[in-house]
PDB file of N, CA and C in Angstrom:
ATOM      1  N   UNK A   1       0.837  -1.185   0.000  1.00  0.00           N
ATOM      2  CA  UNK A   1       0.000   0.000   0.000  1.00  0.00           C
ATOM      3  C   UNK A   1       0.882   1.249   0.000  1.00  0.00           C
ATOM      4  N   UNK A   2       0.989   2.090  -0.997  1.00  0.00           N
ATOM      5  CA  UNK A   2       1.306   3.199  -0.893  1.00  0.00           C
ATOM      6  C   UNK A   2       0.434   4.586  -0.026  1.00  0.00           C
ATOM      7  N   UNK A   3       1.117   5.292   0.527  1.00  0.00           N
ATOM      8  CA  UNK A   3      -0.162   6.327   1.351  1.00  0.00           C
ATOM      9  C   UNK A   3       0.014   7.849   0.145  1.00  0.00           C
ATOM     10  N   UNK A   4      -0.703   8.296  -0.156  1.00  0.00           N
ATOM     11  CA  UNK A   4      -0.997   9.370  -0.579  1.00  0.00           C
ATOM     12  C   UNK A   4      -0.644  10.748   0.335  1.00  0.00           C
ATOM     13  N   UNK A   5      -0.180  11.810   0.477  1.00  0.00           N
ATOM     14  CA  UNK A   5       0.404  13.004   0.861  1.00  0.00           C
ATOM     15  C   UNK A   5      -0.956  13.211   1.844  1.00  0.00           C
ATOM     16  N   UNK A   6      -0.979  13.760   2.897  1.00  0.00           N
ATOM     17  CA  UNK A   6      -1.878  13.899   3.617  1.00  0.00           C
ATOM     18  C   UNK A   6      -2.252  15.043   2.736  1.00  0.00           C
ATOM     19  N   UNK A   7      -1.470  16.202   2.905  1.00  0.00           N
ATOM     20  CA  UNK A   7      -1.961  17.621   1.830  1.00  0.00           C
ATOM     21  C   UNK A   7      -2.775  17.409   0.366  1.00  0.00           C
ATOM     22  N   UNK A   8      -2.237  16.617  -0.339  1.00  0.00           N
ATOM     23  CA  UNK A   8      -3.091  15.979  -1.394  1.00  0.00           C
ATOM     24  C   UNK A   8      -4.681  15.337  -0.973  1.00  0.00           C
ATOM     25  N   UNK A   9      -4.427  14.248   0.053  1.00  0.00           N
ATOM     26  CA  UNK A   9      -5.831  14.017   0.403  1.00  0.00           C
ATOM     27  C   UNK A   9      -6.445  14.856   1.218  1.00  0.00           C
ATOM     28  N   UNK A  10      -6.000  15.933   1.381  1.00  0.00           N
ATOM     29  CA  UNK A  10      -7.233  16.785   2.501  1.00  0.00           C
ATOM     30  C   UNK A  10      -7.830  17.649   0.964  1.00  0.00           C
ATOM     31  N   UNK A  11      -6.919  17.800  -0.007  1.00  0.00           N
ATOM     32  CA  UNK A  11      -8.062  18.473  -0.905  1.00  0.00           C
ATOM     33  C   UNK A  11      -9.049  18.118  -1.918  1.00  0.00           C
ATOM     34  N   UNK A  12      -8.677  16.598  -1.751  1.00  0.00           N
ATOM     35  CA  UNK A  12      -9.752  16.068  -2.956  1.00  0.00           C
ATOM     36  C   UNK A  12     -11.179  15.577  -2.209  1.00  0.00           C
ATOM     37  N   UNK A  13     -12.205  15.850  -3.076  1.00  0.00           N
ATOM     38  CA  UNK A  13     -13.658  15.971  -2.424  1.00  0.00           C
ATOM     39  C   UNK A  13     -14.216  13.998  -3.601  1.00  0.00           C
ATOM     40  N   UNK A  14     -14.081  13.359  -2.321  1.00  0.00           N
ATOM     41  CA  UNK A  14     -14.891  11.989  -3.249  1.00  0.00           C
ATOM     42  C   UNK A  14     -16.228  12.231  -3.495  1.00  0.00           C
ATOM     43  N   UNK A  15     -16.451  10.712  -4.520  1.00  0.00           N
ATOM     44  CA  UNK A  15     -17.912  10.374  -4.638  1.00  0.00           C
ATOM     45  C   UNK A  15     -18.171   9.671  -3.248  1.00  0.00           C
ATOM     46  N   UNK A  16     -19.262   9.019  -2.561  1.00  0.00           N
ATOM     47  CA  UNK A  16     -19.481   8.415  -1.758  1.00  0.00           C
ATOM     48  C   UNK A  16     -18.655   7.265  -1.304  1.00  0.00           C
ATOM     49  N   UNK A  17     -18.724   6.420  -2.557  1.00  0.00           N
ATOM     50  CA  UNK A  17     -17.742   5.250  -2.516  1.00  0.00           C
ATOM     51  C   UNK A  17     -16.085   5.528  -2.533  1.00  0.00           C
ATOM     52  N   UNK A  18     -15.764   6.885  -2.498  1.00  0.00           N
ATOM     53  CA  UNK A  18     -14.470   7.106  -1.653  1.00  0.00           C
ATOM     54  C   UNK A  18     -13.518   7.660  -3.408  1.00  0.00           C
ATOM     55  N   UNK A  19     -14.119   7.556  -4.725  1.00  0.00           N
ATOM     56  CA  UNK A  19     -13.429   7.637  -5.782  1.00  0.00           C
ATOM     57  C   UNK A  19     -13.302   9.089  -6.366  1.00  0.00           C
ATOM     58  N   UNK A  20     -12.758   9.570  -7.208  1.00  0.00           N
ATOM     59  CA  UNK A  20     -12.490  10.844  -7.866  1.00  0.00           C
ATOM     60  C   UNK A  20     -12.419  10.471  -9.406  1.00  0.00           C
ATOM     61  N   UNK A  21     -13.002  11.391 -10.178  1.00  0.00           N
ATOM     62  CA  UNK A  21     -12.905  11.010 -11.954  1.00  0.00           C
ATOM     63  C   UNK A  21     -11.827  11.461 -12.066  1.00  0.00           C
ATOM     64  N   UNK A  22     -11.229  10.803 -12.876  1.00  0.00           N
ATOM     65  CA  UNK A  22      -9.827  11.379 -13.710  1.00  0.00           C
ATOM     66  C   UNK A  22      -9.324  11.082 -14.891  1.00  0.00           C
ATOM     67  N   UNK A  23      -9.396  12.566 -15.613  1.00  0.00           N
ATOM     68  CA  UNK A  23      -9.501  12.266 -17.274  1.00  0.00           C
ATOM     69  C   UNK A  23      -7.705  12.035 -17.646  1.00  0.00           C
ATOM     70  N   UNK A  24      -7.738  11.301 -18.369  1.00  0.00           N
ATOM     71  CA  UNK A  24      -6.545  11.360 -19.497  1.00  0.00           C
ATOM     72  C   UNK A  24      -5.964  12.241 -20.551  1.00  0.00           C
ATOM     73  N   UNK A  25      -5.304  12.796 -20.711  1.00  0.00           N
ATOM     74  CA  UNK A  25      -5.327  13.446 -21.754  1.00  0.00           C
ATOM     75  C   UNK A  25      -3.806  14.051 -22.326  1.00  0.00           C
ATOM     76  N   UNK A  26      -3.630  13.203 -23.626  1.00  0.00           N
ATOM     77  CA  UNK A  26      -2.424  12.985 -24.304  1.00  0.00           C
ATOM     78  C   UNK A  26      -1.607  14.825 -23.723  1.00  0.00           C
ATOM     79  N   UNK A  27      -0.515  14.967 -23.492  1.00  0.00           N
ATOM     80  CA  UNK A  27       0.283  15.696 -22.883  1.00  0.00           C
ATOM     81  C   UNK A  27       0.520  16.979 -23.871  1.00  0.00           C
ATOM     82  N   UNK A  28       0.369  16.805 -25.022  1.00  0.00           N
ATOM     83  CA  UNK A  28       1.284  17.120 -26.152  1.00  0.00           C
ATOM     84  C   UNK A  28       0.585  18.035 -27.393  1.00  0.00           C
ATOM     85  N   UNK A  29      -0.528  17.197 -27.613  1.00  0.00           N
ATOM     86  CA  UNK A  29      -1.760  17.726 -28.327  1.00  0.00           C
ATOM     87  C   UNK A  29      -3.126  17.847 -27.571  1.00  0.00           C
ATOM     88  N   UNK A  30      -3.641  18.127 -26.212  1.00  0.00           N
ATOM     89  CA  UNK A  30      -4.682  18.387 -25.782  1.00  0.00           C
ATOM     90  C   UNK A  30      -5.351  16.964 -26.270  1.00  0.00           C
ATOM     91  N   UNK A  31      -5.627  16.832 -26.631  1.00  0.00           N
ATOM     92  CA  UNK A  31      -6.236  14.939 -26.746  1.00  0.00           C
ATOM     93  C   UNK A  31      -7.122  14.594 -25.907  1.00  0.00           C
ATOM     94  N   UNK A  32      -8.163  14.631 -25.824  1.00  0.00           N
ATOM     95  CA  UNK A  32      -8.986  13.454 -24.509  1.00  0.00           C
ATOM     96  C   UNK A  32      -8.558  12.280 -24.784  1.00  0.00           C
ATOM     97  N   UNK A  33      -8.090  11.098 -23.958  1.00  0.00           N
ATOM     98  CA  UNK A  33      -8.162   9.826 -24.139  1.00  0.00           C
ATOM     99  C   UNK A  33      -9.550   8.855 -23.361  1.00  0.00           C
ATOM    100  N   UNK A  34      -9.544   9.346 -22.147  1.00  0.00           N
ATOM    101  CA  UNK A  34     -10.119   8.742 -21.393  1.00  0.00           C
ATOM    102  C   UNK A  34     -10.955   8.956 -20.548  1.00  0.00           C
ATOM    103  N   UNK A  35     -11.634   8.591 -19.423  1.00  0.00           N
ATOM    104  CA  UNK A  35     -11.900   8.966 -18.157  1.00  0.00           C
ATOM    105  C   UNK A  35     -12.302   7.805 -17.329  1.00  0.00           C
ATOM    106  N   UNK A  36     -10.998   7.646 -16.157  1.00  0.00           N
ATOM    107  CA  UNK A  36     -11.360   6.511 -14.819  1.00  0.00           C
ATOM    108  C   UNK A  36     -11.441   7.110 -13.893  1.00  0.00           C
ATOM    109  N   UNK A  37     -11.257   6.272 -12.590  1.00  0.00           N
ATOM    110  CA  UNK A  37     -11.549   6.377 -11.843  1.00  0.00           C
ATOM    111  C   UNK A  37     -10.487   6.082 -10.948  1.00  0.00           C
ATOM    112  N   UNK A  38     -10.007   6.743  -9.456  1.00  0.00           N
ATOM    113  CA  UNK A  38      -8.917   6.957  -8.423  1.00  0.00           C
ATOM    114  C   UNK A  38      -9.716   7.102  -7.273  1.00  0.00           C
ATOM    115  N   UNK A  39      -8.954   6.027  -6.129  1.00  0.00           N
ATOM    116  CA  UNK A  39      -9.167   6.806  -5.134  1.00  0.00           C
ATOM    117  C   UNK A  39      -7.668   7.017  -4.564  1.00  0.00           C
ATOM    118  N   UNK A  40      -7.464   7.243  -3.112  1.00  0.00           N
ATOM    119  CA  UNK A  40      -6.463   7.820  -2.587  1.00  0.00           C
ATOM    120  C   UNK A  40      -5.435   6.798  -3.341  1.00  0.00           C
ATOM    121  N   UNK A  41      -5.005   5.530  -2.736  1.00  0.00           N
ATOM    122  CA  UNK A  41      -4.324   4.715  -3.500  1.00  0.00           C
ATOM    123  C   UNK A  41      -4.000   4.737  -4.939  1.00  0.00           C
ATOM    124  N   UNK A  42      -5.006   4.794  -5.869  1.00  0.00           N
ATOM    125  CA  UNK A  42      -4.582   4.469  -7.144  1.00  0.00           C
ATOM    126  C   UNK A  42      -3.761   6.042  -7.395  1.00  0.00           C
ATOM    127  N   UNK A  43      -3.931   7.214  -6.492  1.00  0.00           N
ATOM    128  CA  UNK A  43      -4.100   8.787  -7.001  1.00  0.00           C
ATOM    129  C   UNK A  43      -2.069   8.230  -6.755  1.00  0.00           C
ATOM    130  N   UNK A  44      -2.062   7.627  -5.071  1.00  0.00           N
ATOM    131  CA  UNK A  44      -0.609   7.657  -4.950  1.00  0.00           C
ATOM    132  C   UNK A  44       0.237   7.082  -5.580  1.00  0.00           C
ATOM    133  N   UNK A  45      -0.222   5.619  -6.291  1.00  0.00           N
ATOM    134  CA  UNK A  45       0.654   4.414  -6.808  1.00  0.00           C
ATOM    135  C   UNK A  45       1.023   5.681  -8.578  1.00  0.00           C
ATOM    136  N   UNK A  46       0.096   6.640  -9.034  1.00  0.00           N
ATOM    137  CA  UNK A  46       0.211   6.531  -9.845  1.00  0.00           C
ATOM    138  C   UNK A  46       0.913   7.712 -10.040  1.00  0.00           C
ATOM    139  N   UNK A  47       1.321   9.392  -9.124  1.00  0.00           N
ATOM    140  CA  UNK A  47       2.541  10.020  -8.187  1.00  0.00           C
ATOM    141  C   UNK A  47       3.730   9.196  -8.613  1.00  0.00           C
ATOM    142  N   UNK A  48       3.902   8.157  -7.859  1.00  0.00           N
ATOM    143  CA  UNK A  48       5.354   7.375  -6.873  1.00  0.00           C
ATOM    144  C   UNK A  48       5.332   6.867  -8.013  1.00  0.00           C
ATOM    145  N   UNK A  49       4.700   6.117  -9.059  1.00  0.00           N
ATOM    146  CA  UNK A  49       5.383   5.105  -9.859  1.00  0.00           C
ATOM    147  C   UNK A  49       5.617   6.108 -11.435  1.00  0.00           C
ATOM    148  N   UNK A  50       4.513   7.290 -11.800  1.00  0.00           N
ATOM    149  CA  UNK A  50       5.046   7.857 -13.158  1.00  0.00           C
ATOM    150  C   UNK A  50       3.892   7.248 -14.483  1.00  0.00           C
ATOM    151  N   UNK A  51       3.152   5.983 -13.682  1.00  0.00           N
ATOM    152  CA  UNK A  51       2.257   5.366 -14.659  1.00  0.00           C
ATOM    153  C   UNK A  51       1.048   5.468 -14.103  1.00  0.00           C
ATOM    154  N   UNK A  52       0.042   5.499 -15.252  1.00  0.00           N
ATOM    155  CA  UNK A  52      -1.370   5.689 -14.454  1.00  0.00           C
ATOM    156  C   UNK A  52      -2.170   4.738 -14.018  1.00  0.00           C
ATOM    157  N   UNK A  53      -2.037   4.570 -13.030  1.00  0.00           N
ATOM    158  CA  UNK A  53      -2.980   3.803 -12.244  1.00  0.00           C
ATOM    159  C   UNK A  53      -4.428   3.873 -11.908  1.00  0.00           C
ATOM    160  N   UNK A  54      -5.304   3.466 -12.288  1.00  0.00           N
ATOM    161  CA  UNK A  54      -7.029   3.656 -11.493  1.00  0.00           C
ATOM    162  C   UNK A  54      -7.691   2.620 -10.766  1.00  0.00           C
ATOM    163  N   UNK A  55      -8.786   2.520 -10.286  1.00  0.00           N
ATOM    164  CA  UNK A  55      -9.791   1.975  -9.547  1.00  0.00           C
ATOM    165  C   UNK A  55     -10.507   1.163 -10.708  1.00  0.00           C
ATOM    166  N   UNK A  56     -10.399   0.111 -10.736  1.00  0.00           N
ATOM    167  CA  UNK A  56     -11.537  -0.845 -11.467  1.00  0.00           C
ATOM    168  C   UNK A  56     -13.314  -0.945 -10.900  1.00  0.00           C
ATOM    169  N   UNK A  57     -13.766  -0.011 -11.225  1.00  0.00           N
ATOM    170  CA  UNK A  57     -15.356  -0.435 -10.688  1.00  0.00           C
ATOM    171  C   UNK A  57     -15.929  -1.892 -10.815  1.00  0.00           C
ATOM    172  N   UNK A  58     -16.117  -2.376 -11.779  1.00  0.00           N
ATOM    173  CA  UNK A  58     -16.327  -3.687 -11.889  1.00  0.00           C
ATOM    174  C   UNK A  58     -15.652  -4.536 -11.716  1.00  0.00           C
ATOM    175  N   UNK A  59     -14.471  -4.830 -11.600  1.00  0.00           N
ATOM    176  CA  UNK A  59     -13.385  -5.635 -11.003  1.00  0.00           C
ATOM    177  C   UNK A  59     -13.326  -5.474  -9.369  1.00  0.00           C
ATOM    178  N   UNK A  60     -13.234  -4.329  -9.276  1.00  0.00           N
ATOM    179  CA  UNK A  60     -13.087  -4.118  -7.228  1.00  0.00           C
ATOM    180  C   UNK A  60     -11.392  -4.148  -7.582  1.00  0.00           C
ATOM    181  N   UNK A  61     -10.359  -3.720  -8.246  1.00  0.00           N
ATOM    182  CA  UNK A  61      -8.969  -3.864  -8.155  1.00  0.00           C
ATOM    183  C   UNK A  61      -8.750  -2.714  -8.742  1.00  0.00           C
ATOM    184  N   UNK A  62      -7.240  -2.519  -8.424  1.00  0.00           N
ATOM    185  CA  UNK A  62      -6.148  -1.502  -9.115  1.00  0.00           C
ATOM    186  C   UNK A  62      -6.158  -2.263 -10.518  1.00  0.00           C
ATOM    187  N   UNK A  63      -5.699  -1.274 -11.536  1.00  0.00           N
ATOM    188  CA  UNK A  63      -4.892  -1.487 -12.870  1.00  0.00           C
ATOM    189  C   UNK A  63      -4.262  -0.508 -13.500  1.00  0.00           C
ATOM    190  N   UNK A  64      -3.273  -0.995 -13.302  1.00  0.00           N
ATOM    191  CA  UNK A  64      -2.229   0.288 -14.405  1.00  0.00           C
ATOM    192  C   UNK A  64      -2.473  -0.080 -15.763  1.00  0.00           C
ATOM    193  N   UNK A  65      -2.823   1.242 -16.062  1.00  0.00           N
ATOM    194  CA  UNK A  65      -3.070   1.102 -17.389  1.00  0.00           C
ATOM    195  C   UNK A  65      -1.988   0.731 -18.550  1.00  0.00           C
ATOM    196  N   UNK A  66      -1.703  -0.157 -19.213  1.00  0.00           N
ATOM    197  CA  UNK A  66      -1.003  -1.066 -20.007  1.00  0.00           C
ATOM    198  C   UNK A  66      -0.647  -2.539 -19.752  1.00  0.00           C
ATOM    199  N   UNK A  67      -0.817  -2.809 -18.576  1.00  0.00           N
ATOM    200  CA  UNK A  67      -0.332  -3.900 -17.783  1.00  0.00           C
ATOM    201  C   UNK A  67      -0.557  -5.063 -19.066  1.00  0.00           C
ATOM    202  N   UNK A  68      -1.826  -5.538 -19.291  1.00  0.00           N
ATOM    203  CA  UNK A  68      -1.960  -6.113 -20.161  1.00  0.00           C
ATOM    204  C   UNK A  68      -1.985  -6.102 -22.013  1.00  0.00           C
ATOM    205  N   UNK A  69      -2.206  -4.446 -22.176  1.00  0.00           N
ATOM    206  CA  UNK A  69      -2.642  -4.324 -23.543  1.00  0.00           C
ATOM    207  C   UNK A  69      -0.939  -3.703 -24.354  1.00  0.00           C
ATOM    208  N   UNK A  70      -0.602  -3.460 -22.769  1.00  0.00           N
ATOM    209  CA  UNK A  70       1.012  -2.774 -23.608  1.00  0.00           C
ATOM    210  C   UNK A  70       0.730  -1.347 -23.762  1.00  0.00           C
ATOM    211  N   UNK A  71      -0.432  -0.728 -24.030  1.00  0.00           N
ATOM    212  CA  UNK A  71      -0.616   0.959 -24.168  1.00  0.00           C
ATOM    213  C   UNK A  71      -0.606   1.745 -22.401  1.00  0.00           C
ATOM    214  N   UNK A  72       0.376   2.218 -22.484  1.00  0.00           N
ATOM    215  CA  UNK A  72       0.588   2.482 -21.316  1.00  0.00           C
ATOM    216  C   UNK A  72       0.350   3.874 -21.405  1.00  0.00           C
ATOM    217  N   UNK A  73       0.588   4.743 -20.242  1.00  0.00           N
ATOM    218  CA  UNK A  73       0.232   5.974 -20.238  1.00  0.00           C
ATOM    219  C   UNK A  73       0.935   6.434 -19.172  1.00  0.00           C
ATOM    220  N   UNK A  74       2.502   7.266 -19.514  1.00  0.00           N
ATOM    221  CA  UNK A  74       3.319   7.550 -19.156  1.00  0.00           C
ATOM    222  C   UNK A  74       2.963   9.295 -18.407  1.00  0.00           C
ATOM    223  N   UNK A  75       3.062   8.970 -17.048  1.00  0.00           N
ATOM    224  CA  UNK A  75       2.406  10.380 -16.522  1.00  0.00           C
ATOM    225  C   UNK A  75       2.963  11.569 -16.320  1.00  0.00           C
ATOM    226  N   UNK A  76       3.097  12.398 -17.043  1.00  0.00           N
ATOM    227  CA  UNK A  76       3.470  13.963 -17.711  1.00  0.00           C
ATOM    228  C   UNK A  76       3.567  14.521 -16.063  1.00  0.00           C
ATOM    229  N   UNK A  77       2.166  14.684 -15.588  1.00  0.00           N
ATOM    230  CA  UNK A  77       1.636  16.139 -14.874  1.00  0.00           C
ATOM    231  C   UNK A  77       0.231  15.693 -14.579  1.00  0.00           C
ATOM    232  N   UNK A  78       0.188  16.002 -13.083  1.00  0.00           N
ATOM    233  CA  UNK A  78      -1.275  15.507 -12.403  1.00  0.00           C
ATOM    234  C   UNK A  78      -1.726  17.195 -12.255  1.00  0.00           C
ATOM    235  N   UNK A  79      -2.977  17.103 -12.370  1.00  0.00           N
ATOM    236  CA  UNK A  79      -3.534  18.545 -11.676  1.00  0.00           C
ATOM    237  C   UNK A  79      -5.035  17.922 -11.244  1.00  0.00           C
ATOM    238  N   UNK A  80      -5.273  19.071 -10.351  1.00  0.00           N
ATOM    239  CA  UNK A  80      -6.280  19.257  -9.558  1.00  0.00           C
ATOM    240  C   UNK A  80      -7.217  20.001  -9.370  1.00  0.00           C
ATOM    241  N   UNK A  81      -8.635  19.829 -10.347  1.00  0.00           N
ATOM    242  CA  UNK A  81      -9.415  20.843 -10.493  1.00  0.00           C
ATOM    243  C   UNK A  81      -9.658  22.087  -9.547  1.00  0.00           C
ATOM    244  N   UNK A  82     -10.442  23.308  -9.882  1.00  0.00           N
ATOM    245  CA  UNK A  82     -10.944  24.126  -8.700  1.00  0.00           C
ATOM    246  C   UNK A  82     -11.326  23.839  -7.409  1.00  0.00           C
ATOM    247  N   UNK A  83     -12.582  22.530  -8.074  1.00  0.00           N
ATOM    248  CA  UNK A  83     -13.221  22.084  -6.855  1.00  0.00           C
ATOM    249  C   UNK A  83     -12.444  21.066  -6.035  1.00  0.00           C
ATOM    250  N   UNK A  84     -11.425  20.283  -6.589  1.00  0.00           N
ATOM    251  CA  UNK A  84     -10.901  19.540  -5.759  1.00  0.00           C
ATOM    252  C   UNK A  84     -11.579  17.857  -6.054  1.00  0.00           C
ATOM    253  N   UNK A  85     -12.472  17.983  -7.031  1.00  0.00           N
ATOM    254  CA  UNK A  85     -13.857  17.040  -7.039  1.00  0.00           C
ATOM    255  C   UNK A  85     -13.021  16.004  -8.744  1.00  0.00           C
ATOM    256  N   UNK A  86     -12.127  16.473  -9.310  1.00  0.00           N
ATOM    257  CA  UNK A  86     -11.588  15.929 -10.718  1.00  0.00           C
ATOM    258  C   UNK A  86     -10.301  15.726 -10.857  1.00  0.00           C
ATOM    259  N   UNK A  87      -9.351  14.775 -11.280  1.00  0.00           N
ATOM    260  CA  UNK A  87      -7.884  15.206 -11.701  1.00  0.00           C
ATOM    261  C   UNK A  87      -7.909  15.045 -13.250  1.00  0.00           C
ATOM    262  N   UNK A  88      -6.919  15.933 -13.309  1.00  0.00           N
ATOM    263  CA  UNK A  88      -6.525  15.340 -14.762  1.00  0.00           C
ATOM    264  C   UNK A  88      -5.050  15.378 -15.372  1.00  0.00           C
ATOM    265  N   UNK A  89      -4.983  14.207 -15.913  1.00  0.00           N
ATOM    266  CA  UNK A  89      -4.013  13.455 -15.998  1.00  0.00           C
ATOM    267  C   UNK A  89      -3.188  13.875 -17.693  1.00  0.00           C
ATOM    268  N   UNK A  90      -2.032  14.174 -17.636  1.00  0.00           N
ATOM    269  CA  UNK A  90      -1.772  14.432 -18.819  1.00  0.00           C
ATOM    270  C   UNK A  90      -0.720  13.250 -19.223  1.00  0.00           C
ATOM    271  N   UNK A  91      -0.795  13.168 -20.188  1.00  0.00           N
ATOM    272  CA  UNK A  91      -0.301  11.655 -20.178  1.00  0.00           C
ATOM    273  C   UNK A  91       0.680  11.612 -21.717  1.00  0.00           C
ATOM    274  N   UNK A  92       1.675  10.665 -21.739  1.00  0.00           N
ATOM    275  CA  UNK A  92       2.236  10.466 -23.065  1.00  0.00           C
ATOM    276  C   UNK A  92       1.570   8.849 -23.261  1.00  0.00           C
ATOM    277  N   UNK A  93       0.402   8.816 -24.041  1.00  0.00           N
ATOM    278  CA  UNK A  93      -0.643   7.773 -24.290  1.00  0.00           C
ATOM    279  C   UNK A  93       0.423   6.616 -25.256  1.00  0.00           C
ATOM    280  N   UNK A  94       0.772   5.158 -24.707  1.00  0.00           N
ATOM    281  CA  UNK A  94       1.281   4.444 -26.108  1.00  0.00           C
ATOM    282  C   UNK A  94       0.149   3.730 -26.613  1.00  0.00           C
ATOM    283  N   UNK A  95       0.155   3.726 -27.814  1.00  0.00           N
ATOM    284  CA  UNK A  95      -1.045   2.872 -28.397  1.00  0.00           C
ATOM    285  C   UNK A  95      -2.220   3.034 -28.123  1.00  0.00           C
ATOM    286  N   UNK A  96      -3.862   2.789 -27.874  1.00  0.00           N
ATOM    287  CA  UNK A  96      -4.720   3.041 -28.008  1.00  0.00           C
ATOM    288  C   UNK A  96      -4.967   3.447 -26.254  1.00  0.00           C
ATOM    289  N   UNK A  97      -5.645   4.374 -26.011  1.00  0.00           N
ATOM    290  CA  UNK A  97      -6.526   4.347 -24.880  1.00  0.00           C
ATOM    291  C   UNK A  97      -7.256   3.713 -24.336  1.00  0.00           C
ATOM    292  N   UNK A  98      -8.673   3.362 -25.469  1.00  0.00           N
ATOM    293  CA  UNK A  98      -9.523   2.639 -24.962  1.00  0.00           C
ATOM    294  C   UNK A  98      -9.648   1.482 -25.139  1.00  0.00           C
ATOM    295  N   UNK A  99     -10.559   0.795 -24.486  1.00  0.00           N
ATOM    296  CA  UNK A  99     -10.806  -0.921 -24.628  1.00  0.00           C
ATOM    297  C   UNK A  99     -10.888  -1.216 -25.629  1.00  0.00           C
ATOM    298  N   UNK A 100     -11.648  -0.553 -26.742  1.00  0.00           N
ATOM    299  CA  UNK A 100     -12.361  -1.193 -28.042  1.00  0.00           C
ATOM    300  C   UNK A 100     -10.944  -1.089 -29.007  1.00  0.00           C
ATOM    301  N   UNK A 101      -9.808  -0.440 -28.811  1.00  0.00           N
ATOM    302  CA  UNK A 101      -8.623  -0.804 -29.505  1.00  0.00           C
ATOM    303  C   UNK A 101      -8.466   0.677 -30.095  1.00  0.00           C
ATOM    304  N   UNK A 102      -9.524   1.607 -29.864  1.00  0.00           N
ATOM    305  CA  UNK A 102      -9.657   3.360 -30.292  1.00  0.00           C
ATOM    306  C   UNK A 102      -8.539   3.728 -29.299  1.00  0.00           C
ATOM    307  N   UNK A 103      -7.982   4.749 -29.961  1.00  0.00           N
ATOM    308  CA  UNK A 103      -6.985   6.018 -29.825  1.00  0.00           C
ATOM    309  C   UNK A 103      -7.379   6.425 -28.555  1.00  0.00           C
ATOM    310  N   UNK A 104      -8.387   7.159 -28.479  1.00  0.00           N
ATOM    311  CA  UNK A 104      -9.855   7.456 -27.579  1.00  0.00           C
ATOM    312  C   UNK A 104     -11.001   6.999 -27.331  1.00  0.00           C
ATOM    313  N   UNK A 105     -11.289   7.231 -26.134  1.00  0.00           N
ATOM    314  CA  UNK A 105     -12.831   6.494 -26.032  1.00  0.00           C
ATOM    315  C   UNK A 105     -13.928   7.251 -26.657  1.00  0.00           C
ATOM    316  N   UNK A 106     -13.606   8.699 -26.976  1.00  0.00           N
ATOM    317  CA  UNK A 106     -14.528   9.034 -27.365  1.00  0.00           C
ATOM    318  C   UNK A 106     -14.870   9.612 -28.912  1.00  0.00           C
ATOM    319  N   UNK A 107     -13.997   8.256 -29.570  1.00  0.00           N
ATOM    320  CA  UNK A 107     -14.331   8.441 -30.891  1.00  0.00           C
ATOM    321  C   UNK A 107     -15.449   8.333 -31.950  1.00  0.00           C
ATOM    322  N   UNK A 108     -16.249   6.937 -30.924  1.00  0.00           N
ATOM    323  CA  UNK A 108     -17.514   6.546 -31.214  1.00  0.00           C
ATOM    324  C   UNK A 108     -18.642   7.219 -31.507  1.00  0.00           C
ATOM    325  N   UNK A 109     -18.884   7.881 -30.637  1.00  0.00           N
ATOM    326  CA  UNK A 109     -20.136   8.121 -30.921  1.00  0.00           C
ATOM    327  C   UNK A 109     -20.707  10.073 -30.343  1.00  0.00           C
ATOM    328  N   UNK A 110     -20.731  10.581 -31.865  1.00  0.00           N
ATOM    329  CA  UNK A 110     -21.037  12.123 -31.866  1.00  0.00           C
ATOM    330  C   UNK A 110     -22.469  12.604 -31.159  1.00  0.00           C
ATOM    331  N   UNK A 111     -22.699  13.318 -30.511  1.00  0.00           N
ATOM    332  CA  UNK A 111     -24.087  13.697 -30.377  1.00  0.00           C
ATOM    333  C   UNK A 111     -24.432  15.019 -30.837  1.00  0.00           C
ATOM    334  N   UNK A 112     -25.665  14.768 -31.917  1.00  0.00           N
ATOM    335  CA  UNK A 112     -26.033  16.391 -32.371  1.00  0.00           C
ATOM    336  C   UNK A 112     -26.661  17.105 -31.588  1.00  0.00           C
ATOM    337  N   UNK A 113     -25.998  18.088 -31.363  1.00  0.00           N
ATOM    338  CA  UNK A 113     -26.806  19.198 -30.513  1.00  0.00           C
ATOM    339  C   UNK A 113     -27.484  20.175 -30.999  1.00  0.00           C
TER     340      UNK A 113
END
């Protein structure tokens, strides 16, 4: 178990279940890649180690992101919204982001407004 900075955790505001959203986003070109999920742990493993780490909702586990797919996401620069309530993660993205084998997750699907 890694512990997270006390100063770091006194400013982030969770969801109930103890997590914070945290977007991805390629370092270099503004890029969205992603958006998971952190709580204190995954926020520290992923600090101390340089790789991004999140909260698996449906699993109940940690995963650094590449572990298995090889697209890893080499961590630039963490920041910390206004509210304290978002991070976001700037990242040097290898290979695809998302599950479906996309760049981004949010290549799929446009909505007309």
């Amino acid at each position: 178990m890694t512990d997270l900075d006390p100063a770091i955790a006194a400013r982030l505001k969770r969801t109930p279940d103890g997590l914070v959203p945290a977007i991805a986003q390629q370092y270099d070109t503004g890029e969205v890649l992603m958006l998971g999920w952190m709580d204190d742990e995954a926020l520290a493993r992923t600090l101390t180690s340089g790789r991004a780490t999140y909260w698996s909702r449906s699993r109940q586990e940690y995963w650094a992101k590449g572990d298995t797919s090889g697209h890893v996401q080499h961590v630039r620069e963490v920041r910390l919204d206004c509210d304290g309530d978002t991070l976001l993660l700037k990242v040097d993205q290898v290979g695809a982001a998302c599950h479906t084998g996309d760049r981004t997750c949010f290549d799929a699907d446009q909505l007309d407004a």
